[in-house]
Protein backbone atom coordinates (compact mmCIF):
# COMPACT_ATOMS: atom_id res chain seq x y z
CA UNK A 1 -4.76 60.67 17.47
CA UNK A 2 -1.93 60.47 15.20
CA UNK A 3 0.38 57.64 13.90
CA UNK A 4 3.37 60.56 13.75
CA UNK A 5 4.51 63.76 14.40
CA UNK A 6 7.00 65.21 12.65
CA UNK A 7 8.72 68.67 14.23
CA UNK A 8 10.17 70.62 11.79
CA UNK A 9 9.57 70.83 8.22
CA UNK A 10 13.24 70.82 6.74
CA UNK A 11 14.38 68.56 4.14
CA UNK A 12 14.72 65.70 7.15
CA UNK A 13 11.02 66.09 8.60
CA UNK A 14 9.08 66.95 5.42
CA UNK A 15 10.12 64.08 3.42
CA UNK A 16 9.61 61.66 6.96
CA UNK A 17 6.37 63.23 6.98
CA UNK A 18 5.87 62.12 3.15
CA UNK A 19 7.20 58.75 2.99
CA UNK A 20 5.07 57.92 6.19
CA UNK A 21 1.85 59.15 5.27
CA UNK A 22 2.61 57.33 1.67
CA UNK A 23 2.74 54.52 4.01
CA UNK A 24 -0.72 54.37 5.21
CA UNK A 25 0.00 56.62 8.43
CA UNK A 26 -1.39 59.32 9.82
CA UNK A 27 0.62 62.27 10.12
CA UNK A 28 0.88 66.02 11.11
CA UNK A 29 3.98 68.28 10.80
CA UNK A 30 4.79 71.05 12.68
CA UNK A 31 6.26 73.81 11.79
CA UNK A 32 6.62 77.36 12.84
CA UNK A 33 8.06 79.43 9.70
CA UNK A 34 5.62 80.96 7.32
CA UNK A 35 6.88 78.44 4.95
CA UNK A 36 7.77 74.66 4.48
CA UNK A 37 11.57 73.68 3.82
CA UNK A 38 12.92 74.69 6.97
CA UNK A 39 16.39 76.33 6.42
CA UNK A 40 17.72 74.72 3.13
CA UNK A 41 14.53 75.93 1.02
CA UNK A 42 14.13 79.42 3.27
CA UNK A 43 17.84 80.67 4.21
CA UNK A 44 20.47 78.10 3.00
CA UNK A 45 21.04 75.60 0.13
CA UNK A 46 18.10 76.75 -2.32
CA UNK A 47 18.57 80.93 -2.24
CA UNK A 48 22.84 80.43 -1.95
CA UNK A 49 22.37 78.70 -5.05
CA UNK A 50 20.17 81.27 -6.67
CA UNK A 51 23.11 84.07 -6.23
CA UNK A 52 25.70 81.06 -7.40
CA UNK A 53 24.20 80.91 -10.41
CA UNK A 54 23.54 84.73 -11.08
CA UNK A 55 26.80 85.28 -9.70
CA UNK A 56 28.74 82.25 -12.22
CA UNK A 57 26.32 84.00 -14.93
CA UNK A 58 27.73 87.42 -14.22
CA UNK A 59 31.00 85.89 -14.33
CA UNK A 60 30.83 83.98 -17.31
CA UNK A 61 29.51 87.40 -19.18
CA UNK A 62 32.36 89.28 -17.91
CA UNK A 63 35.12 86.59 -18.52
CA UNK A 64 34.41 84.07 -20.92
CA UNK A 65 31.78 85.39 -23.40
CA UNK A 66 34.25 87.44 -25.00
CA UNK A 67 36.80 84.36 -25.43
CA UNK A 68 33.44 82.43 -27.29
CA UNK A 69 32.86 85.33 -29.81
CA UNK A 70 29.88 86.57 -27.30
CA UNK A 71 30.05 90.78 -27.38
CA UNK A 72 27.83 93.13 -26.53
CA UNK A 73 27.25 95.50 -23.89
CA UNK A 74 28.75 94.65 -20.50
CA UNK A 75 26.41 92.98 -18.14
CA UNK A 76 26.12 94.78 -15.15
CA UNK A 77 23.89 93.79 -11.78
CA UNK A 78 20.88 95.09 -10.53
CA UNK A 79 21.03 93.56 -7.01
CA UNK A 80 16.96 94.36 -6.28
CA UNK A 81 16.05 92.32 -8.92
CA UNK A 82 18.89 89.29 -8.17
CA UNK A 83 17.16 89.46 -4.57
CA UNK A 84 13.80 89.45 -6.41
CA UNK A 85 15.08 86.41 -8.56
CA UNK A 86 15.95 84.25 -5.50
CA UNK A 87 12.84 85.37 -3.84
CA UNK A 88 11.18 83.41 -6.25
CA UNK A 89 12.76 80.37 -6.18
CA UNK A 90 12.38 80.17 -2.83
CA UNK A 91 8.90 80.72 -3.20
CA UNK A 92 8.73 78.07 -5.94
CA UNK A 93 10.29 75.70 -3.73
CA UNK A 94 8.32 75.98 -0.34
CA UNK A 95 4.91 75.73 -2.59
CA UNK A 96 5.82 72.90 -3.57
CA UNK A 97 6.19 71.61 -0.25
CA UNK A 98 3.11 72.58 0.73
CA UNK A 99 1.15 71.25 -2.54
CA UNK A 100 3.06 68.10 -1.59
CA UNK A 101 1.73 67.92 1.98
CA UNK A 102 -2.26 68.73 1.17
CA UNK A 103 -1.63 65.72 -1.87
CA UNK A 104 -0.34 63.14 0.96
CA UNK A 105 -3.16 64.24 3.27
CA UNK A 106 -0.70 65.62 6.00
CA UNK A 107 -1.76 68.19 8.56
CA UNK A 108 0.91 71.20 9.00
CA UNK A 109 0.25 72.34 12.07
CA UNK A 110 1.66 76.14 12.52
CA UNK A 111 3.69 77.58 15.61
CA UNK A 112 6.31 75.85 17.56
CA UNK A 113 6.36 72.29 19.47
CA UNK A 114 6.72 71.76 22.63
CA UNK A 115 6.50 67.82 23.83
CA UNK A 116 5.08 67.63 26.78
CA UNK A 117 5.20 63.92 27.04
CA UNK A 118 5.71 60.96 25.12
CA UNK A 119 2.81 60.96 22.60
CA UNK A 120 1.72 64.44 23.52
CA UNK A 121 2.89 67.61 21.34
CA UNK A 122 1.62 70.97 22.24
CA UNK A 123 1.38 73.69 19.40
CA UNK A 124 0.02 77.16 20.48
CA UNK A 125 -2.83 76.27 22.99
CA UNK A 126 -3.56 73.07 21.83
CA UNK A 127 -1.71 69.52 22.49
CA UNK A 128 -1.93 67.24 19.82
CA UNK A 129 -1.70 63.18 20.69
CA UNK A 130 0.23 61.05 18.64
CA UNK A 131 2.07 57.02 19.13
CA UNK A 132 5.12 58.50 17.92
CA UNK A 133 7.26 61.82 17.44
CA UNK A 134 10.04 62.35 15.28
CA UNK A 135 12.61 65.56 16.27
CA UNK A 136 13.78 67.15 13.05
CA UNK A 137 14.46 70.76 14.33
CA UNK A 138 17.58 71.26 12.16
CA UNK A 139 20.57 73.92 13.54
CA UNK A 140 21.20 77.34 13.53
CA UNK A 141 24.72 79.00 12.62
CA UNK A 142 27.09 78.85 15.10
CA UNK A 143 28.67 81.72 17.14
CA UNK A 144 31.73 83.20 18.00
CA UNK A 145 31.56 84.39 21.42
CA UNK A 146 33.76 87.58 20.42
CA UNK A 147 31.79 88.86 17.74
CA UNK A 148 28.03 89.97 17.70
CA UNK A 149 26.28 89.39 14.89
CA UNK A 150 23.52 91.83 13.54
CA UNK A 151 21.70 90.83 10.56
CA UNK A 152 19.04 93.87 10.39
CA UNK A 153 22.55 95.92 11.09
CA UNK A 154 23.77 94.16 7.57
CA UNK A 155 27.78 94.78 8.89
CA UNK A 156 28.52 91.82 10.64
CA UNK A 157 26.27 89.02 9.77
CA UNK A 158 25.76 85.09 9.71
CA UNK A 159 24.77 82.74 6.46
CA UNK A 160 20.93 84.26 6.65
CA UNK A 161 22.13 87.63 6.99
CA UNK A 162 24.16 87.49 3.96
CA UNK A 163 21.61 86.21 1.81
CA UNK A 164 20.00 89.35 2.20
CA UNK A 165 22.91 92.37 2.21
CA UNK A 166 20.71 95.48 1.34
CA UNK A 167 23.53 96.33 -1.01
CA UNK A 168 26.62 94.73 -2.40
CA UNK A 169 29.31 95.28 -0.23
CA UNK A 170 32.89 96.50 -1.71
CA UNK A 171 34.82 94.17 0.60
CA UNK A 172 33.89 91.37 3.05
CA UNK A 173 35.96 89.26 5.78
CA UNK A 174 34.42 85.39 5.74
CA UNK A 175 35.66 84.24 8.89
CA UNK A 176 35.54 80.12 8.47
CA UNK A 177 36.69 78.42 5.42
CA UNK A 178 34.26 76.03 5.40
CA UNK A 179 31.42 75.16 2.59
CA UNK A 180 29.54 78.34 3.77
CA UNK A 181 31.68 80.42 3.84
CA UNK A 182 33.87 79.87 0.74
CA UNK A 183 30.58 79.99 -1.40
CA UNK A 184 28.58 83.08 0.17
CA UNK A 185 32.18 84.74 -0.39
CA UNK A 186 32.91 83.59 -4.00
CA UNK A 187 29.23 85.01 -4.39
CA UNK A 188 30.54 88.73 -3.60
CA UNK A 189 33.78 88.44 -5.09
CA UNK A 190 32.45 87.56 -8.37
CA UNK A 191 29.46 90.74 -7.49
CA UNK A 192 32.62 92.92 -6.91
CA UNK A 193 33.58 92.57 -3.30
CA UNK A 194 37.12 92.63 -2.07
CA UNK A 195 37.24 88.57 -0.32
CA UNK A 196 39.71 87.75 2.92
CA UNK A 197 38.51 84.65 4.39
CA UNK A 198 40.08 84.06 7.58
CA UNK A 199 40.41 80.45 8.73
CA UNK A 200 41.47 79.22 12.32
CA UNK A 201 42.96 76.09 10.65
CA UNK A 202 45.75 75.54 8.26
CA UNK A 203 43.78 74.41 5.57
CA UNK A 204 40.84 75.59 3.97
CA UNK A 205 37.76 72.97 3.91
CA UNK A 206 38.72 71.15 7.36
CA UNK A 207 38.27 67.08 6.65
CA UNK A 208 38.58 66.91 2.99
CA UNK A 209 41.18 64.68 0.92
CA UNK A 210 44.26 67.25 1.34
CA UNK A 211 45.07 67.22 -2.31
CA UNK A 212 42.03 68.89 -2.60
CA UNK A 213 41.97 71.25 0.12
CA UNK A 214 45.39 72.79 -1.76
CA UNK A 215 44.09 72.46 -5.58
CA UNK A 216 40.92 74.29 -4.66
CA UNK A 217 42.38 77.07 -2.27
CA UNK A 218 44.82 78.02 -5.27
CA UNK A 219 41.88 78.46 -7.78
CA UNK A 220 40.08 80.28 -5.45
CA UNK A 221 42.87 82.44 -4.79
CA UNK A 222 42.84 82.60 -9.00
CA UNK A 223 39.95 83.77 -8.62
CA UNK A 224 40.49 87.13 -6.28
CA UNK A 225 39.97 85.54 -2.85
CA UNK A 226 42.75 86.30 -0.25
CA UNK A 227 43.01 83.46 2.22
CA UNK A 228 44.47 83.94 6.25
CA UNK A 229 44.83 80.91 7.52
CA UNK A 230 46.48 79.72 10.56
CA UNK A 231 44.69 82.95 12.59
CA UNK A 232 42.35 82.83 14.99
CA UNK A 233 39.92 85.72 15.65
CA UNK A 234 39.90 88.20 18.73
CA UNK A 235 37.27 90.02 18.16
CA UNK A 236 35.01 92.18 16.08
CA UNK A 237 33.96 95.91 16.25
CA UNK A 238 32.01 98.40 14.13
CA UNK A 239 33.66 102.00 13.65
CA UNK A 240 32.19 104.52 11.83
CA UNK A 241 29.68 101.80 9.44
CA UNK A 242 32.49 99.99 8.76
CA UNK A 243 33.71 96.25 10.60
CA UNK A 244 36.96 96.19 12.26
CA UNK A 245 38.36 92.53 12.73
CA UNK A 246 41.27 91.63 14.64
CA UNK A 247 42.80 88.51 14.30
CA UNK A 248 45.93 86.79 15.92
CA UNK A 249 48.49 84.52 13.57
CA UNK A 250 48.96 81.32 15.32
CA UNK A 251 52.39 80.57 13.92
CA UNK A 252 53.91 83.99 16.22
CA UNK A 253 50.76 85.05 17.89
CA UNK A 254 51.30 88.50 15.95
CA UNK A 255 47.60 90.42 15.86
CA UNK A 256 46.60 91.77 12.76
CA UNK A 257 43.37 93.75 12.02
CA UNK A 258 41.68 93.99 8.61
CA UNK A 259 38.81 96.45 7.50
CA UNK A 260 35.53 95.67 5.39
CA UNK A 261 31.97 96.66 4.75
CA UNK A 262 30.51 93.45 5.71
CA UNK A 263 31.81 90.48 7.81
CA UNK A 264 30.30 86.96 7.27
CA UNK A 265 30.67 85.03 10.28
CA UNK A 266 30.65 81.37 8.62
CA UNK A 267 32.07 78.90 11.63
CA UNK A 268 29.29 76.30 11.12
CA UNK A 269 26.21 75.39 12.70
CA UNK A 270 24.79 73.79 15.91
CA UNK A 271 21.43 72.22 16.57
CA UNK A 272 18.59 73.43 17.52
CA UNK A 273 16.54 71.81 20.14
CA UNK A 274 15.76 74.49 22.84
CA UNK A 275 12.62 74.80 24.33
CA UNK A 276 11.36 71.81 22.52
CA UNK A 277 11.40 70.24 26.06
CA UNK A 278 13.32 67.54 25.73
CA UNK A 279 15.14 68.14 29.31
CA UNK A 280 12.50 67.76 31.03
CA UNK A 281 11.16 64.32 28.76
CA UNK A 282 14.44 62.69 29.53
CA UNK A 283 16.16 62.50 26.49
CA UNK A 284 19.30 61.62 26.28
CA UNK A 285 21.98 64.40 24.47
CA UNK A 286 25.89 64.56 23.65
CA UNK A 287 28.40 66.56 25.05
CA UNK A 288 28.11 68.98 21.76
CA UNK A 289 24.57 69.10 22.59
CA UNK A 290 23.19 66.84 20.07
CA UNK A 291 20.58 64.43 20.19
CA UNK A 292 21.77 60.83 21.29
CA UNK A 293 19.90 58.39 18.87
CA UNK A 294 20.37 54.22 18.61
CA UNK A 295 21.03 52.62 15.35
CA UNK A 296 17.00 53.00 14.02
CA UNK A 297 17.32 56.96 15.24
CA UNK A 298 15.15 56.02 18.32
CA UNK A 299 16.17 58.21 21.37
CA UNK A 300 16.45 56.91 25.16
CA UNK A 301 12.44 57.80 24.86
CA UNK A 302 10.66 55.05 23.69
CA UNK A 303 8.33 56.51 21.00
CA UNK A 304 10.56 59.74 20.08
CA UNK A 305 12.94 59.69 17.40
CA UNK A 306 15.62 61.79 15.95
CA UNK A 307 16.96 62.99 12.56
CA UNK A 308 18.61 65.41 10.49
CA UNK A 309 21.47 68.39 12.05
CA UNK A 310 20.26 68.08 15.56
CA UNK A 311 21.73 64.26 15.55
CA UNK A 312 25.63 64.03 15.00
CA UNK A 313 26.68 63.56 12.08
CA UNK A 314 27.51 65.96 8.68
CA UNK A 315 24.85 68.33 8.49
CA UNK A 316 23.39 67.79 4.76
CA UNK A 317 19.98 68.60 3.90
CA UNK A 318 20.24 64.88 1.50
CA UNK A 319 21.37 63.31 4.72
CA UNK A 320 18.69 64.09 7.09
CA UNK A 321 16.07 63.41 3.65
CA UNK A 322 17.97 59.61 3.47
CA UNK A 323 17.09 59.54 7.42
CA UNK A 324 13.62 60.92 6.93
CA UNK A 325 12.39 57.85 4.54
CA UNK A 326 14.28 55.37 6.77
CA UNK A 327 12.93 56.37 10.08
CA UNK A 328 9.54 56.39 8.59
CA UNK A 329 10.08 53.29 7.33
CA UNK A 330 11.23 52.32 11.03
CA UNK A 331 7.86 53.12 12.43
CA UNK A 332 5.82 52.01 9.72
CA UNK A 333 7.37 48.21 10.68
CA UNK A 334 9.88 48.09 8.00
CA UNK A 335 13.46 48.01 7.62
CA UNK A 336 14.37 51.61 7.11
CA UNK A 337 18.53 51.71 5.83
CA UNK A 338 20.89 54.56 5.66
CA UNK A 339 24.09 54.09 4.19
CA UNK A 340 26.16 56.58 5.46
CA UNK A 341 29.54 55.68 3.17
CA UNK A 342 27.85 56.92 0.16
CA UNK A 343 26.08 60.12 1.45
CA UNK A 344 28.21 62.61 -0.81
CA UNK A 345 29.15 66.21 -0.10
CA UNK A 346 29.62 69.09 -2.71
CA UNK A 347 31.12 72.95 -2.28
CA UNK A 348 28.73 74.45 -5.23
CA UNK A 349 31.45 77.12 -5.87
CA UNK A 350 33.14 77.52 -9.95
CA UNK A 351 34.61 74.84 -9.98
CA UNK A 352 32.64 72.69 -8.09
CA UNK A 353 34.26 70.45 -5.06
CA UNK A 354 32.68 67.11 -4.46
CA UNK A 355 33.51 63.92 -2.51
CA UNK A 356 32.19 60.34 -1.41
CA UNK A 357 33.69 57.99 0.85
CA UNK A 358 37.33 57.80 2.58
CA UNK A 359 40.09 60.76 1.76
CA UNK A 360 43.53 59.22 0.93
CA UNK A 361 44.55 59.92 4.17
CA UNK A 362 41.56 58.29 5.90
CA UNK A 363 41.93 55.21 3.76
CA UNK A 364 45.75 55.18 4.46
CA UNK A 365 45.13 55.45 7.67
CA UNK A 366 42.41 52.02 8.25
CA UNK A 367 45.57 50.36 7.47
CA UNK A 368 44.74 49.20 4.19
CA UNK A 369 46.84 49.23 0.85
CA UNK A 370 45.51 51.90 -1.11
CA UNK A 371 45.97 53.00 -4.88
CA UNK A 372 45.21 56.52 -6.27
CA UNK A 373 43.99 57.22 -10.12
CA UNK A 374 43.88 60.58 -10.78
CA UNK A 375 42.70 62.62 -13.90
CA UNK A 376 43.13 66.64 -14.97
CA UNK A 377 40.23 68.41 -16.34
CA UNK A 378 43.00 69.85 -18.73
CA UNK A 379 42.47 66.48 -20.70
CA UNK A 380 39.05 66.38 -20.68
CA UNK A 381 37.98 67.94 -23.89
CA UNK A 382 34.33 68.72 -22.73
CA UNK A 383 35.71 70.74 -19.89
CA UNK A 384 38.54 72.55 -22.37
CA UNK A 385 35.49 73.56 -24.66
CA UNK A 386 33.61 75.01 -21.89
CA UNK A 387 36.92 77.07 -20.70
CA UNK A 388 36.87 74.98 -17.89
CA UNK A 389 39.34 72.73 -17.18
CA UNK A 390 40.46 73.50 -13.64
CA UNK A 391 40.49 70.57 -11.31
CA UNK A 392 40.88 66.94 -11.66
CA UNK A 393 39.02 63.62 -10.61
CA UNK A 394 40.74 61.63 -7.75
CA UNK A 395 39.69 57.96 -7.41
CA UNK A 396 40.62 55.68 -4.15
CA UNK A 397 40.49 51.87 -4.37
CA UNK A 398 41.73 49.21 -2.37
CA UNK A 399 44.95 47.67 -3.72
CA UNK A 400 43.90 44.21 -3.14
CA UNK A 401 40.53 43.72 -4.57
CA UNK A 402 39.83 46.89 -6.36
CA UNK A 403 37.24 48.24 -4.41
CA UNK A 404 36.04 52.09 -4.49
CA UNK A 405 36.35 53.13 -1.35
CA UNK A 406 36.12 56.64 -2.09
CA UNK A 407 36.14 59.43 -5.08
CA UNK A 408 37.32 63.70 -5.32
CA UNK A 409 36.77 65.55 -7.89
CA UNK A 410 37.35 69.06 -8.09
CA UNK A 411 36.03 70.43 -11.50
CA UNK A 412 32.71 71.62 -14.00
CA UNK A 413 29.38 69.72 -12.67
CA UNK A 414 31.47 67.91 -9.72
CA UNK A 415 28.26 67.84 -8.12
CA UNK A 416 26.28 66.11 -10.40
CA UNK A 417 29.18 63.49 -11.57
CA UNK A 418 29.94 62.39 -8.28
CA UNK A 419 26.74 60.53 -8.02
CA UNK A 420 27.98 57.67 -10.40
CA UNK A 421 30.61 57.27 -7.82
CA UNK A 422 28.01 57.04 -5.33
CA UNK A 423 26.18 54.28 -6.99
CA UNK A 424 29.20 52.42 -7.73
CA UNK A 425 29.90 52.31 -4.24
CA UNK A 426 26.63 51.37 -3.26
CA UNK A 427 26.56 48.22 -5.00
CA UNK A 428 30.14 47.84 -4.80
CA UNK A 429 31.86 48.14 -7.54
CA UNK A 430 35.51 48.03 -8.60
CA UNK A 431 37.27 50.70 -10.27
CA UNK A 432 37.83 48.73 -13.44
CA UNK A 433 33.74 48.01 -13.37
CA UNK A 434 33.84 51.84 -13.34
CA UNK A 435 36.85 51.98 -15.95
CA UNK A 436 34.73 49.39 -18.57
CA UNK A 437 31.66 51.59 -18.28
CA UNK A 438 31.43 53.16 -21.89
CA UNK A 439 30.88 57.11 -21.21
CA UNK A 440 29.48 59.62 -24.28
CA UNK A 441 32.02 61.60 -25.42
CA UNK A 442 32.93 64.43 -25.27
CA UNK A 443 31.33 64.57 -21.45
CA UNK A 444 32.84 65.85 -18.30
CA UNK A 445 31.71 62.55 -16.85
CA UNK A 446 34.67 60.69 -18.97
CA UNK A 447 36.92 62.41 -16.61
CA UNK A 448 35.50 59.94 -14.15
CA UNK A 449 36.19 57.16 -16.22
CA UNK A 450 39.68 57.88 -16.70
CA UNK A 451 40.60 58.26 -13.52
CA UNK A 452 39.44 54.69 -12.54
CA UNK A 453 41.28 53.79 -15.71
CA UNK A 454 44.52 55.09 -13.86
CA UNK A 455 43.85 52.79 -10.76
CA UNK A 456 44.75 50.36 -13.29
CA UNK A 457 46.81 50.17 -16.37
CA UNK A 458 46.55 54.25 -17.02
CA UNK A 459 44.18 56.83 -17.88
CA UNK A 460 43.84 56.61 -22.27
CA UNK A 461 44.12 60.86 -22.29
CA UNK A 462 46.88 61.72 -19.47
């Protein structure tokens, strides 16, 4: 008999699994990969970011070294050993997992779960008792119902598929211009690949702060990308090796088609909780077929619980880990929190995007009284000396008591410098507590700093 068990072993249900059995519990994980670390470790955030950094490297060798007195032969790619390089840290990665689980004692118990009842889990043949179950089965890419996607064809292809093209293609259609897609594609385009990203909205990056959404679509564009937005694809066709994609241009319902070795179909993800048998245990689901959880992620089966992409909410492996230690904490008897105002999101293209808390729009919109600091990375003499000073940090606070209520920064390490914001927030802090913070200089962080300076009297370097 076990005190938990966890399906799936994604960020969410490994690190539930972890924080439980570091609370005195006794715990098994199932999982049915060869690996731990679900999708981010196998097919998403860990190998995308292996070809973003070969990719920026490649970049930076072609572009910049030359401008920093850097010659030498020109770098060119060998994409056998890239795919060798991110095979490896992958490999790394899910090891680690798995040292992790045999150090906390936890039992991985390989195939796929079926619950069969509350407190009973079958795995293979055998059906493993337990006082509670926690449902952290993570999503799959989404569909389009007129295009078929073939990853072992390596023409038209989702997110997984694209991780492993078995050659670099010399043009690619994204379709979606959301976080997946705008990085898998600035992966080929700076590999060599002719970029269209096709977009059924107006905007690139649906939901972010708009300022944002424009400033990052232009460097992109900077950067080789060719954006069609406003269209909204028909359909999808290989001729002769090749994909054919015909779209249709909202704005006069014109149809267009456009021709490329490889088509990325990026139009998010949905969960995945078939044939875990929660139909026929009663659970209770959403309309967008997610699973219905109470404020302690406890489903309408007393004993189950839920986490991660398969509840609503933004699907970010650091979001389901913050639900992962606070539903363990739930069933070990404590008070298990997750703040969901600070959970931050980042776009890991060059520049980075990142983002915490309410857009301008959003905040405008609550009806409160808003003020906006903003800061270029043009000023930021860290960023200048690195030949990167695209972007700029945008800081919301409330006009009345000076309260961060959100931050956007578009720029060189956004992903690592939102986190101060994120801390701020969490104990919550002003902008001018931000703005008195002494920053080293010269640091990209200072950028930060000066844009909470310009909620106030004015940034010192704008």
């Amino acid at each position: 008999m076990y005190d938990l068990i966890v399906i799936g072993a994604g960020p969410g249900g490994y690190v539930c699994a972890i924080r439980a059995a570091q609370l005195g519990l006794k715990v098994a994980c199932v999982e049915g990969r060869e690996t731990l670390g679900g999708t981010c470790l196998n097919v998403g955030c860990i190998p995308s970011k292996a070809l973003l950094h070969a990719s920026h490297m490649l970049h930076e060798a072609h572009e910049n070294f030359g401008r920093m007195g850097l010659t030498g032969a020109k770098v060119k790619v060998d994409w056998t050993k890239m795919q060798s390089y991110k095979a490896e840290t992958v490999a790394g990665n899910t090891k680690g997992i798995e040292f992790l689980f045999k150090k906390n004692k936890i039992d991985w118990l390989k195939g796929w779960a079926i619950i069969e009842a509350p407190g009973k889990v079958k795995v293979g043949d055998d059906v493993h008792e337990t006082k509670n179950i926690v449902v952290a089965t993570g999503s799959v890419p989404a569909s389009l119902k007129a295009v078929e996607v073939d990853n072992a064809g390596g023409v038209i292809v989702d997110s997984t598929g694209a991780l492993a093209l078995p050659k670099i293609p010399k043009s690619m259609v994204v379709i979606g211009a959301g976080v997946i897609g705008l990085e898998l594609g600035s992966v080929y385009a700076r590999l060599g690949a002719d970029v269209t990203v096709i977009e059924y909205l107006d905007v690139i990056t649906p939901g972010m702060d708009a300022e944002v959404q424009k400033q990052f679509q232009k460097i992109l564009t900077k950067q080789g990308i060719t954006f069609v937005l406003g269209a909204a694809v028909k359909g999808a066709e290989i001729v002769k090796g090749k994909a054919r994609v015909t779209y249709a241009l909202k704005k006069d319902d014109s149809e267009e088609t456009v021709e490329a070795d490889c088509v990325l179909v990026a139009t998010g993800r949905r969960p995945q909780v078939e044939g875990l048998g929660l139909d026929g245990l009663g659970v209770e689901m959403t309309d967008r077929g997610f699973v219905k959880v109470d404020k302690h992620w406890a489903t309408s089966v007393k004993g189950v619980y839920a986490l991660g992409d398969c509840i609503p909410g933004p699907m970010l492996a650091h979001k389901a880990e913050d639900e992962g230690m606070a539903v363990a904490e739930v069933i070990a008897g404590k008070h298990g929190h997750v703040n969901y105002d600070t959970i931050p999101g980042v776009i890991y293209t060059t520049p980075e995007v990142a983002n915490v808390g309410l857009t301008e729009e959003a905040a405008k919109e609550s009806g409160r009284k808003v003020k906006v600091g903003k800061f270029p990375f043009m000023g930021n003499a860290r960023a200048k000396a690195m030949l990167q000073s695209d972007g700029f940090v945008k800081m919301i606070a409330d006009a009345e008591t000076d309260r961060i209520l959100g931050c956007h920064i578009v720029g060189p390490g956004a992903g690592e410098m939102i986190h101060e914001v994120c801390v701020a927030m969490e104990f919550g802090a002003s902008a001018e507590d931000l703005a008195l913070t002494c920053h080293a200089h010269p640091t990209t962080s200072e950028a930060v700093r000066e844009a909470a300076l310009a909620c106030g009297d004015g940034a010192i370097h704008a």
